[in-house]
N, C-alpha and C. Protein backbone atom coordinates (compact mmCIF):
# COMPACT_ATOMS: atom_id res chain seq x y z
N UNK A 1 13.86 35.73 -55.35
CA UNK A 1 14.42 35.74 -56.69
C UNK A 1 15.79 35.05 -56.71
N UNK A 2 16.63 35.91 -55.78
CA UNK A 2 17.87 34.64 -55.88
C UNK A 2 17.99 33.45 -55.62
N UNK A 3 17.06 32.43 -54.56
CA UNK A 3 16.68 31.63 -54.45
C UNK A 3 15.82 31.12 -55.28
N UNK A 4 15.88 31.41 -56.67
CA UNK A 4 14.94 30.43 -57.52
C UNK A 4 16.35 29.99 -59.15
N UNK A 5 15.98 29.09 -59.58
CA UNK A 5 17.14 28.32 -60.59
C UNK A 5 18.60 29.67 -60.90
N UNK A 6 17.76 30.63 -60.72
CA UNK A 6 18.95 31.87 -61.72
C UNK A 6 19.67 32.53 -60.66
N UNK A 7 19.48 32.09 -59.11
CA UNK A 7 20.01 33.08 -58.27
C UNK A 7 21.61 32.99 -58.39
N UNK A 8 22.41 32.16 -58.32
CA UNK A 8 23.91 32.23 -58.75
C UNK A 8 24.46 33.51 -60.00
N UNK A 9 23.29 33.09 -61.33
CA UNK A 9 23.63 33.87 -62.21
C UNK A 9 23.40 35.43 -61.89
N UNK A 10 22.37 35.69 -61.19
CA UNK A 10 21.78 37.40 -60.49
C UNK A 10 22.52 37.81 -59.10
N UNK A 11 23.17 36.92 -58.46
CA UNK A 11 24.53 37.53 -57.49
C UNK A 11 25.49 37.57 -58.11
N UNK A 12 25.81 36.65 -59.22
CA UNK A 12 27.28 37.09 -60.06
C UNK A 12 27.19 38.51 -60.38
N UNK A 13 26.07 38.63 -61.13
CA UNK A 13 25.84 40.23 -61.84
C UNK A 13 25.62 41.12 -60.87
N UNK A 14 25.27 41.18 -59.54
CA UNK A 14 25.15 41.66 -58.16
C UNK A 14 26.71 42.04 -58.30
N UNK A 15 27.62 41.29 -58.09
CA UNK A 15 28.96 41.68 -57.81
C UNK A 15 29.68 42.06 -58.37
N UNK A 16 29.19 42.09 -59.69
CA UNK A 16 29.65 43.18 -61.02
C UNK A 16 29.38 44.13 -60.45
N UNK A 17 28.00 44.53 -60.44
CA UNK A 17 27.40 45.86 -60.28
C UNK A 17 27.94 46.54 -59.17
N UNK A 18 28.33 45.97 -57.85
CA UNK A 18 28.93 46.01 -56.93
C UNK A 18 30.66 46.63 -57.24
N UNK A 19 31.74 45.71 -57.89
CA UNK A 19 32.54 46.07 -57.97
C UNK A 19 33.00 47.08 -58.80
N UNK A 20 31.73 47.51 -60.02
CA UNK A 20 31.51 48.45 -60.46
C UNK A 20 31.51 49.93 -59.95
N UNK A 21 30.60 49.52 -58.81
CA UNK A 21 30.43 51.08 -57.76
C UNK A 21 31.75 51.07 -57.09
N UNK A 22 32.35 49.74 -56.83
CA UNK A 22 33.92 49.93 -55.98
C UNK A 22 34.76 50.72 -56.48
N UNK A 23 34.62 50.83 -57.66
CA UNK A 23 35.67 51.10 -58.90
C UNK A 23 35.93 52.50 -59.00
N UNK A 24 34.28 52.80 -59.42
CA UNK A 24 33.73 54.21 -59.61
C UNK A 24 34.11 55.32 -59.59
N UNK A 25 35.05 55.47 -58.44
CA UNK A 25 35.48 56.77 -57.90
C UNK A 25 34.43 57.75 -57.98
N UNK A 26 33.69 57.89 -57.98
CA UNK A 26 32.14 58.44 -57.89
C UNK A 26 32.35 59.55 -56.75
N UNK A 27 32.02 61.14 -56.73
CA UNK A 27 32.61 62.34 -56.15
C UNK A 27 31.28 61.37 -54.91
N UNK A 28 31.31 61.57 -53.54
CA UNK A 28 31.02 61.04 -52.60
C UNK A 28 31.55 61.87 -51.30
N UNK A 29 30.71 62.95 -50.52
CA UNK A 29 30.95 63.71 -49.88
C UNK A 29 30.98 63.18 -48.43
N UNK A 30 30.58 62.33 -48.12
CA UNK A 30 30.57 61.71 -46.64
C UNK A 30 31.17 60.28 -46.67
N UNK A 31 32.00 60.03 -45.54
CA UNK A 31 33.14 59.09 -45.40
C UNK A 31 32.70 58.48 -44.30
N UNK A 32 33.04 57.13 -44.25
CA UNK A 32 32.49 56.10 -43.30
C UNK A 32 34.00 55.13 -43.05
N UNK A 33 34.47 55.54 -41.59
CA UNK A 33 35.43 54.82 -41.12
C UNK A 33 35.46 53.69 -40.05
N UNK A 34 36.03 52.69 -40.08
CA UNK A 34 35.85 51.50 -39.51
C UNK A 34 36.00 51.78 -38.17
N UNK A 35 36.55 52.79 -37.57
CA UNK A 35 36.80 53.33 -36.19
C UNK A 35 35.45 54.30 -36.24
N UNK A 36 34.66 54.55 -36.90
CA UNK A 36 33.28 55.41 -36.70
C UNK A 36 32.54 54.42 -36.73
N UNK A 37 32.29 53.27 -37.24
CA UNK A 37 31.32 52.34 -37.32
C UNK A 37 31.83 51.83 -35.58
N UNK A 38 32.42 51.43 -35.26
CA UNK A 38 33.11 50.48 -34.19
C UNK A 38 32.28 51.71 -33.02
N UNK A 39 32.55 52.48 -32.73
CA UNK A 39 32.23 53.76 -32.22
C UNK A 39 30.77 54.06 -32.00
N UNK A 40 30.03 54.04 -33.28
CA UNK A 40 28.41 53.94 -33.11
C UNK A 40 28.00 52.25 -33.08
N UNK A 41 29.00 51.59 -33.06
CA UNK A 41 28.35 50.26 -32.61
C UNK A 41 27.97 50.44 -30.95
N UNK A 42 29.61 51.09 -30.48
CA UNK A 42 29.38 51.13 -29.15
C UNK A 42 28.49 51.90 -28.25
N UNK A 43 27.91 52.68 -29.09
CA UNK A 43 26.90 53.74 -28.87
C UNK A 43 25.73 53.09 -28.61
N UNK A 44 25.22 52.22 -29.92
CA UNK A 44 24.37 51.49 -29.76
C UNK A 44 23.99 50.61 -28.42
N UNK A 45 25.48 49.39 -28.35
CA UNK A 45 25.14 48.73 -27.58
C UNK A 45 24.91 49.42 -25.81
N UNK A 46 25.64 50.60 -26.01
CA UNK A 46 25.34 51.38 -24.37
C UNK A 46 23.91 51.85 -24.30
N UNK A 47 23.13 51.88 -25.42
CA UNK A 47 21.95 52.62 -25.45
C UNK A 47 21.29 51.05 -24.49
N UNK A 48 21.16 49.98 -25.66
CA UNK A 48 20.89 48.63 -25.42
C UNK A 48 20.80 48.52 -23.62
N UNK A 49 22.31 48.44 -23.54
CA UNK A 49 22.54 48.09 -22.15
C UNK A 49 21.28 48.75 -20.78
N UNK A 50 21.16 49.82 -20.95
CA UNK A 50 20.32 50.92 -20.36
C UNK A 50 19.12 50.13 -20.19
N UNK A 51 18.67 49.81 -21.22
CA UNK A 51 17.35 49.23 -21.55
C UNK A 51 17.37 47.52 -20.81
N UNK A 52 18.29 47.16 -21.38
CA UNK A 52 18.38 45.31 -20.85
C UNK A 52 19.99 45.77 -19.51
N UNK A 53 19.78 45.75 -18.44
CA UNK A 53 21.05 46.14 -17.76
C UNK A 53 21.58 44.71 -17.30
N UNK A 54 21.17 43.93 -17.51
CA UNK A 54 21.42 42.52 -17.20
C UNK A 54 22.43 42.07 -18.57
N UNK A 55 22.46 42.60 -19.48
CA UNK A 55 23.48 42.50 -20.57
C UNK A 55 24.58 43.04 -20.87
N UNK A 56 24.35 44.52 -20.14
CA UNK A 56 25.63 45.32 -20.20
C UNK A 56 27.24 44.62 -20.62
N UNK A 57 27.66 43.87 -18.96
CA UNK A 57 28.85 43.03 -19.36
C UNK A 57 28.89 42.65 -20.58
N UNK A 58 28.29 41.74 -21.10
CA UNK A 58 27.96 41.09 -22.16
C UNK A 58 28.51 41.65 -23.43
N UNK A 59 27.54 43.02 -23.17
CA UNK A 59 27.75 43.59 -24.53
C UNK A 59 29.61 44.80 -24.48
N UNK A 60 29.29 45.01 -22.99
CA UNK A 60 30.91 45.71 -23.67
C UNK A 60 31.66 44.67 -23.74
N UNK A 61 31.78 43.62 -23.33
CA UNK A 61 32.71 42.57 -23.89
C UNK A 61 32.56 42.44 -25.58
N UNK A 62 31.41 42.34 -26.13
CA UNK A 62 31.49 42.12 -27.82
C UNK A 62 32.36 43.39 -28.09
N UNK A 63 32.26 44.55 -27.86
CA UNK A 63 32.47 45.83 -28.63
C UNK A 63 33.85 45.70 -28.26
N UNK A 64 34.50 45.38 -27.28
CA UNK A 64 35.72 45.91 -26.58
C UNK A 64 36.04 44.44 -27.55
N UNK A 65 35.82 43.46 -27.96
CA UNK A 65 36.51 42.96 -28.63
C UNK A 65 36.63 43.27 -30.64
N UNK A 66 35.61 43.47 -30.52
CA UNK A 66 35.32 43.73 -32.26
C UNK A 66 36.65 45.03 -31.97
N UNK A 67 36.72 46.16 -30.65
CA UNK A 67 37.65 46.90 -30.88
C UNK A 67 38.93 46.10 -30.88
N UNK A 68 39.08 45.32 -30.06
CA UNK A 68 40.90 44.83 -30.27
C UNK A 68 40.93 44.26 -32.08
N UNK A 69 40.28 43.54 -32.02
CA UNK A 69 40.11 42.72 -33.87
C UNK A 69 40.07 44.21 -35.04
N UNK A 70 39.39 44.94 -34.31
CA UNK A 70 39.92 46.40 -35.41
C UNK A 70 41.21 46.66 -35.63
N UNK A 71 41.92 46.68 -34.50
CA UNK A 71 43.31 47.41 -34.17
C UNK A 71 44.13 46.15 -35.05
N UNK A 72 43.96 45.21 -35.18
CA UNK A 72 44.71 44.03 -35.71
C UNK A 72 44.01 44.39 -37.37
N UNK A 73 43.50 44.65 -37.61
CA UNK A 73 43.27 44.92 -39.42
C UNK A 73 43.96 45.54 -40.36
N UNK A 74 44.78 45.20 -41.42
CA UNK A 74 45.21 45.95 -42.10
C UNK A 74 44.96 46.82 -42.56
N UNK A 75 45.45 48.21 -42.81
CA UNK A 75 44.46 49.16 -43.32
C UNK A 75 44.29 49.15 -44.72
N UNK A 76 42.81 49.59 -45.36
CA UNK A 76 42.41 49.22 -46.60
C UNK A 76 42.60 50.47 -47.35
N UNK A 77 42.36 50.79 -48.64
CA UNK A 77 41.83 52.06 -49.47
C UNK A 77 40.90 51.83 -49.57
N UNK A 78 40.20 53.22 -49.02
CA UNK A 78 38.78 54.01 -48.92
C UNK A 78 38.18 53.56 -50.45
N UNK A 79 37.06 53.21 -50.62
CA UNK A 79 36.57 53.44 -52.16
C UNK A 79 35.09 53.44 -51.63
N UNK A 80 33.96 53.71 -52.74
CA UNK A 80 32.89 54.38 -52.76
C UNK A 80 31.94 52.78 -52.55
N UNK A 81 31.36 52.96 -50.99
CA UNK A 81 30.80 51.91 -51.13
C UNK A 81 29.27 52.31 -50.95
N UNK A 82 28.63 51.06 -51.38
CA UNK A 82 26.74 51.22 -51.25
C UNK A 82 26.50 51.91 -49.90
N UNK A 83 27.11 51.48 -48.70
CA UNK A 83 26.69 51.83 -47.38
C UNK A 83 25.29 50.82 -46.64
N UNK A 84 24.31 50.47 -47.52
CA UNK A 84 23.28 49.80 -47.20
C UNK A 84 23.07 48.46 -47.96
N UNK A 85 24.13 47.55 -48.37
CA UNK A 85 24.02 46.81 -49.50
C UNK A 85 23.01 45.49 -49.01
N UNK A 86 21.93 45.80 -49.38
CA UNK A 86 21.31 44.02 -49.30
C UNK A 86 20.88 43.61 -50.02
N UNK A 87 19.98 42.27 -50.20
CA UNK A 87 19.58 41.75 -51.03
C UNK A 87 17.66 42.10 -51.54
N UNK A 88 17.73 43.56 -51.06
CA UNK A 88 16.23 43.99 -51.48
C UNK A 88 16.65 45.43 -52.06
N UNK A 89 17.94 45.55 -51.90
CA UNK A 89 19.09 46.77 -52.76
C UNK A 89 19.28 45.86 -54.71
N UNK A 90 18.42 45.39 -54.72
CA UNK A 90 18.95 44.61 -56.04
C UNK A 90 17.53 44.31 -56.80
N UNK A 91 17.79 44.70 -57.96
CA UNK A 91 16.59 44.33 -58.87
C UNK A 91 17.12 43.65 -60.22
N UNK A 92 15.98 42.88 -60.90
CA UNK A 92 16.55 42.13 -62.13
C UNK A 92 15.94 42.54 -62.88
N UNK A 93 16.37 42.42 -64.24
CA UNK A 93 15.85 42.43 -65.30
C UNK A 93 16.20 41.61 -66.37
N UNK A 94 15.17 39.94 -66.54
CA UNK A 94 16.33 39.21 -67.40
C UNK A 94 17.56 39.09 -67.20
N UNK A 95 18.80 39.10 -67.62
CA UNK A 95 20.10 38.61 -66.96
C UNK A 95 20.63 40.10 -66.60
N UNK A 96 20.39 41.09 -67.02
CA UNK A 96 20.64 42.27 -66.27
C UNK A 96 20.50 42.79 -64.21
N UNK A 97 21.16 43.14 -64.09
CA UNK A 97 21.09 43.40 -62.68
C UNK A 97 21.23 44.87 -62.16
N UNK A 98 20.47 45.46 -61.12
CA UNK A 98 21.07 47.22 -60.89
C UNK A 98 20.84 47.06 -59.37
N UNK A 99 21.72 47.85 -59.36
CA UNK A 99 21.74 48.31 -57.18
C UNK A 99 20.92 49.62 -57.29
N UNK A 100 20.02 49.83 -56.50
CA UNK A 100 19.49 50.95 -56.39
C UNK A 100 19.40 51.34 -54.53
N UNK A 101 19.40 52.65 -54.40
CA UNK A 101 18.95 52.85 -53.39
C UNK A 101 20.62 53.85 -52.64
N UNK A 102 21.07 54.71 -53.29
CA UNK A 102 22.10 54.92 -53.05
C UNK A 102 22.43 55.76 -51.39
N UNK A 103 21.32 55.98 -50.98
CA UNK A 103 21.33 56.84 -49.83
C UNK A 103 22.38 57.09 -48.99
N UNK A 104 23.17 56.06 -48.63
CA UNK A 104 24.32 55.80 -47.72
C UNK A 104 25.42 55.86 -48.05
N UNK A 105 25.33 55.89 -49.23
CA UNK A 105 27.12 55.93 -49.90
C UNK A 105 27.83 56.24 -49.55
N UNK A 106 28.88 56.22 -49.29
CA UNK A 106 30.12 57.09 -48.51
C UNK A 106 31.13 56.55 -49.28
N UNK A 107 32.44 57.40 -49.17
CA UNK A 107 33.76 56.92 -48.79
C UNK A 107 34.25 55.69 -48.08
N UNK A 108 34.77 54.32 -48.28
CA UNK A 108 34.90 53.47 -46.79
C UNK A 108 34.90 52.31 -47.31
N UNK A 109 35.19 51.39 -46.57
CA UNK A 109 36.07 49.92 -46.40
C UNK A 109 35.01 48.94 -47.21
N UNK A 110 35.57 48.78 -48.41
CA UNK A 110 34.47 48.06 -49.36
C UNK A 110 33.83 46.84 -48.82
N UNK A 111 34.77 46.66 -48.07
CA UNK A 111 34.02 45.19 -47.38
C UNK A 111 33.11 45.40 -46.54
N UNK A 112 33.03 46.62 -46.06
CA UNK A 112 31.31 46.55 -45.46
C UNK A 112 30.33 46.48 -46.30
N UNK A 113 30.13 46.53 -47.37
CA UNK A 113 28.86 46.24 -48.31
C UNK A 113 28.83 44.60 -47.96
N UNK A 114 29.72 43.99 -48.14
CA UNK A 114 29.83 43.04 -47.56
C UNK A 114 28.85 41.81 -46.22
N UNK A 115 29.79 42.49 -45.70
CA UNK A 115 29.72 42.37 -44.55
C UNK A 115 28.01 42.65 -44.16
N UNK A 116 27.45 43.75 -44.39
CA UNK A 116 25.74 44.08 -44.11
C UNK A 116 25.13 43.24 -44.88
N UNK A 117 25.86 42.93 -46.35
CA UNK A 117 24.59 41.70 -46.92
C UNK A 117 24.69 40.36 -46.23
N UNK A 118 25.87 40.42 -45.95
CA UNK A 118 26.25 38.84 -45.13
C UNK A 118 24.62 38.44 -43.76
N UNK A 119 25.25 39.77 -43.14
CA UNK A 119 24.36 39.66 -41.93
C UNK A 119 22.75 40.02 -42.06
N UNK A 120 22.56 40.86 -43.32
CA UNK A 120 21.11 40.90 -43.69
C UNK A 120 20.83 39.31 -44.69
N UNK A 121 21.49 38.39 -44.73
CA UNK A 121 20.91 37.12 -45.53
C UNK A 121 20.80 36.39 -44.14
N UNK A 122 21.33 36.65 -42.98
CA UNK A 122 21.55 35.86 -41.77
C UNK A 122 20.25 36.04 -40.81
N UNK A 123 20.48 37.87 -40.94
CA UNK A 123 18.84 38.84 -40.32
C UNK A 123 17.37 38.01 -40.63
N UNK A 124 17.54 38.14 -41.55
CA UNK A 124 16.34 37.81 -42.91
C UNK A 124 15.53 36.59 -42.71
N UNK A 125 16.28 35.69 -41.78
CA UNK A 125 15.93 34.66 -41.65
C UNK A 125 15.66 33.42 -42.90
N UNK A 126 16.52 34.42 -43.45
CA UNK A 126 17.49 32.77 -45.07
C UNK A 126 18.00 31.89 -43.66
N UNK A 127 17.71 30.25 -44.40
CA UNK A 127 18.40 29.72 -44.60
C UNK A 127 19.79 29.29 -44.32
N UNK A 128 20.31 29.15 -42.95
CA UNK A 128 21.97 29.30 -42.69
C UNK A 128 22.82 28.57 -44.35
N UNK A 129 22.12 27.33 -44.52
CA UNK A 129 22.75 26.97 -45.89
C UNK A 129 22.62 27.96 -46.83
N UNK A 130 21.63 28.18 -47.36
CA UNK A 130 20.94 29.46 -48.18
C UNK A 130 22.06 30.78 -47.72
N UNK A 131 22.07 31.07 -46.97
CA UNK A 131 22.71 32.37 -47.03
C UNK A 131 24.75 32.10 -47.12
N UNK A 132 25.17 30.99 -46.76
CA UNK A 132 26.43 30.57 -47.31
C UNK A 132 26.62 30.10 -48.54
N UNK A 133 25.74 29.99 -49.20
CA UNK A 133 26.02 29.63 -50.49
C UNK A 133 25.43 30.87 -51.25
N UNK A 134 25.45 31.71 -50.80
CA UNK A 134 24.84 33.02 -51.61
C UNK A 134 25.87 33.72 -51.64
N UNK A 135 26.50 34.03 -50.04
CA UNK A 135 27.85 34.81 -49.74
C UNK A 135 28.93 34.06 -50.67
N UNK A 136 28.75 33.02 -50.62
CA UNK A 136 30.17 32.40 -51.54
C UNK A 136 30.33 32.51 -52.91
N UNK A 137 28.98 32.28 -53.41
CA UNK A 137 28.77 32.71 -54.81
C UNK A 137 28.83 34.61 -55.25
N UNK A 138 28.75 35.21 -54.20
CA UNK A 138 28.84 36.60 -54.44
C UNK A 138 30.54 37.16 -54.40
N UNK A 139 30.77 36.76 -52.81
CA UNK A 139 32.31 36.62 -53.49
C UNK A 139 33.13 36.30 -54.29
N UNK A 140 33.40 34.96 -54.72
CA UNK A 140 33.89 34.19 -55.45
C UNK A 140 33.44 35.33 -56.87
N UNK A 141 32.53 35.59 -57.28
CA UNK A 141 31.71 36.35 -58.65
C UNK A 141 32.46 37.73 -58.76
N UNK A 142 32.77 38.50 -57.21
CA UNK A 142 33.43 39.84 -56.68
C UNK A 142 34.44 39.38 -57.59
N UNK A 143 35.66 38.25 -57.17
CA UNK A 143 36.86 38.11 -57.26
C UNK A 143 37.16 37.63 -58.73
N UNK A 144 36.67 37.22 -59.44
CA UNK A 144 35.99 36.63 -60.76
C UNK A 144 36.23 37.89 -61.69
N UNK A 145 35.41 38.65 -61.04
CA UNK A 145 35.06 40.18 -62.06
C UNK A 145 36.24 40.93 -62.17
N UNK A 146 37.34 40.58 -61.12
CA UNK A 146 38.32 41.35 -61.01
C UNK A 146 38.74 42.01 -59.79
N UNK A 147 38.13 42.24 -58.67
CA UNK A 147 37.79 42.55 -57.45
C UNK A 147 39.29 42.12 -56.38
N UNK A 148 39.49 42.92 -55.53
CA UNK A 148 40.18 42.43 -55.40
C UNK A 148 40.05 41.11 -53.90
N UNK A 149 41.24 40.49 -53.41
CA UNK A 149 41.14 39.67 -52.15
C UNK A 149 40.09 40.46 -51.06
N UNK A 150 38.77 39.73 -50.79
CA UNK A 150 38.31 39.69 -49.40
C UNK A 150 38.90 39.14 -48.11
N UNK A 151 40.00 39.89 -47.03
CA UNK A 151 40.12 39.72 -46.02
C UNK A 151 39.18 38.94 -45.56
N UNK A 152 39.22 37.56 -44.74
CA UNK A 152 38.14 36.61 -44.23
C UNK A 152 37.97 38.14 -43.05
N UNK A 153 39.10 38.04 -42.14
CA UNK A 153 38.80 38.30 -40.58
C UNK A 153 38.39 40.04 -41.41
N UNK A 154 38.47 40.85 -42.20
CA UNK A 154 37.98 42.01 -42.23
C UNK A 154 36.43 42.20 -42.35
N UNK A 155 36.05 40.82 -43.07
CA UNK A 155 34.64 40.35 -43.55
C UNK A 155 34.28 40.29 -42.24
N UNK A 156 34.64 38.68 -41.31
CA UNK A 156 33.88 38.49 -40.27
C UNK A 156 33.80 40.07 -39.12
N UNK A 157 34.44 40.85 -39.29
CA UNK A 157 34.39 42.29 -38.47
C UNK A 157 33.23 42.85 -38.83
N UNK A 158 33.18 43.00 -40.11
CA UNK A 158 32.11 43.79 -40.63
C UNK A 158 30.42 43.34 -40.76
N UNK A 159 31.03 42.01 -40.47
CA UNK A 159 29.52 40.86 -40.66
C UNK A 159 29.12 41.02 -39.06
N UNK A 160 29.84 40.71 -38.03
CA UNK A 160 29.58 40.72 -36.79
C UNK A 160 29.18 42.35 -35.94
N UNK A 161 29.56 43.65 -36.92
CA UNK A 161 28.77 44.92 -36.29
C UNK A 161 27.52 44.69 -36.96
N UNK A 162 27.07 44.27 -38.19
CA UNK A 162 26.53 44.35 -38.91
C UNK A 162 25.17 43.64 -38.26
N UNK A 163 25.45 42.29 -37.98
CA UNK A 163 24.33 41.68 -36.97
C UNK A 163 24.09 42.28 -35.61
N UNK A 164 25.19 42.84 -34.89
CA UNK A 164 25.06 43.29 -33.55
C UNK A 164 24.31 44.83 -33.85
N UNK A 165 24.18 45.31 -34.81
CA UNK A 165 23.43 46.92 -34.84
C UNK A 165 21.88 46.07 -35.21
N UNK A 166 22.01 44.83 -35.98
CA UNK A 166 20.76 45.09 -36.74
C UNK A 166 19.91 44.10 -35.44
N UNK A 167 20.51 43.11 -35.09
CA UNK A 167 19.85 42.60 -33.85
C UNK A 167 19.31 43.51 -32.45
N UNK A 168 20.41 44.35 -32.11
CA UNK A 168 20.11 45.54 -31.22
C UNK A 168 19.04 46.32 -31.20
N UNK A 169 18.18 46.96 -32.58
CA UNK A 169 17.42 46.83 -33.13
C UNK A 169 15.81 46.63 -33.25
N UNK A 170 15.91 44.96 -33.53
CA UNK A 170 15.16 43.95 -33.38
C UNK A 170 14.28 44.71 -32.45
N UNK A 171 14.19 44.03 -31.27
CA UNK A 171 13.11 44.02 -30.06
C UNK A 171 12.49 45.18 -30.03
N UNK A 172 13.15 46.62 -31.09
CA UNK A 172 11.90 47.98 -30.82
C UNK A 172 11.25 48.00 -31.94
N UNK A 173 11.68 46.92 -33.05
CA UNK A 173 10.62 47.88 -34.02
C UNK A 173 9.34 47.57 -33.85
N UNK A 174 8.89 46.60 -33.31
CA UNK A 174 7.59 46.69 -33.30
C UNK A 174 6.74 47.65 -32.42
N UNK A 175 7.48 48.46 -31.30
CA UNK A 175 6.93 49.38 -30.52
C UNK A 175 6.90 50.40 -31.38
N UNK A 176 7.31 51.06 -32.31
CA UNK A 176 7.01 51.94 -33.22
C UNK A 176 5.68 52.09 -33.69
């Protein structure tokens, strides 16, 4: 759908709807901190390691760095984000747009909604063009609406756990 003539116009309204829920202040009982994400990243990748031990190094090198690039981030205000934001979190209706699927919501660093659609247009196997011109048009639409500055390096943090949980991943679901 966003990839057909109207997709610019249905991520603009995406990032309404989006900065809408930012806004919200919406009562939200569970909180999601960038030092808890960083934390069950590293969880993850030790699980990983176990399994592939030939990667280990590898992988505490990513985490031990995504940790130094944490410690260098400015700190943000908490606001009410999707938690799971992608691009199958979105339905149309004519020029209307709605996020559904609220399960994950929390408290926490708006730019991870971000950041997970980034890396689920990347996952997904869009298009590397396709999925930069989606992210740009969604931002740019964020900042448009009123939204405020996207940190690049807070983005690329959140884009890079975001692929490293969902790639990690990868190789079991089909043993399920």
């Amino acid at each position: 759908l966003v990839q057909g003539p109207r997709g610019g116009e249905l991520l603009a309204g995406a990032a309404r709807q989006l900065l809408a829920l930012h806004e919200s202040g919406i009562e939200c009982s569970a909180h999601l901190t960038v030092k808890e994400m960083h934390a069950d990243l590293a969880k993850k990748m030790g699980k990983l390691a176990m399994v592939v031990p030939a990667a280990e190094v590898r992988l505490r090198r990513i985490v031990d760095k995504l940790g130094l690039t944490l410690s260098a981030l400015a700190p943000i205000a908490p606001r009410v984000v999707h938690g799971d934001f992608h691009i199958r979190q979105l339905m149309a209706r004519g020029r209307e747009v709605a996020l559904f699927d609220f399960d994950e919501a929390a408290w926490g660093d708006p730019i991870e909604d971000f950041g997970h659609f980034l890396a689920d247009l990347h996952g997904d196997g869009f298009e590397d063009s396709f999925a930069g011109s989606a992210a740009a048009i969604l931002l740019a639409s964020y900042r448009a609406a009123g939204g405020p500055p996207i940190d690049p390096e807070r983005l690329r943090w959140h884009t890079a756990c975001h692929l490293f949980t969902r790639r990690s991943a990868r190789p079991f679901r089909r043993c399920v």
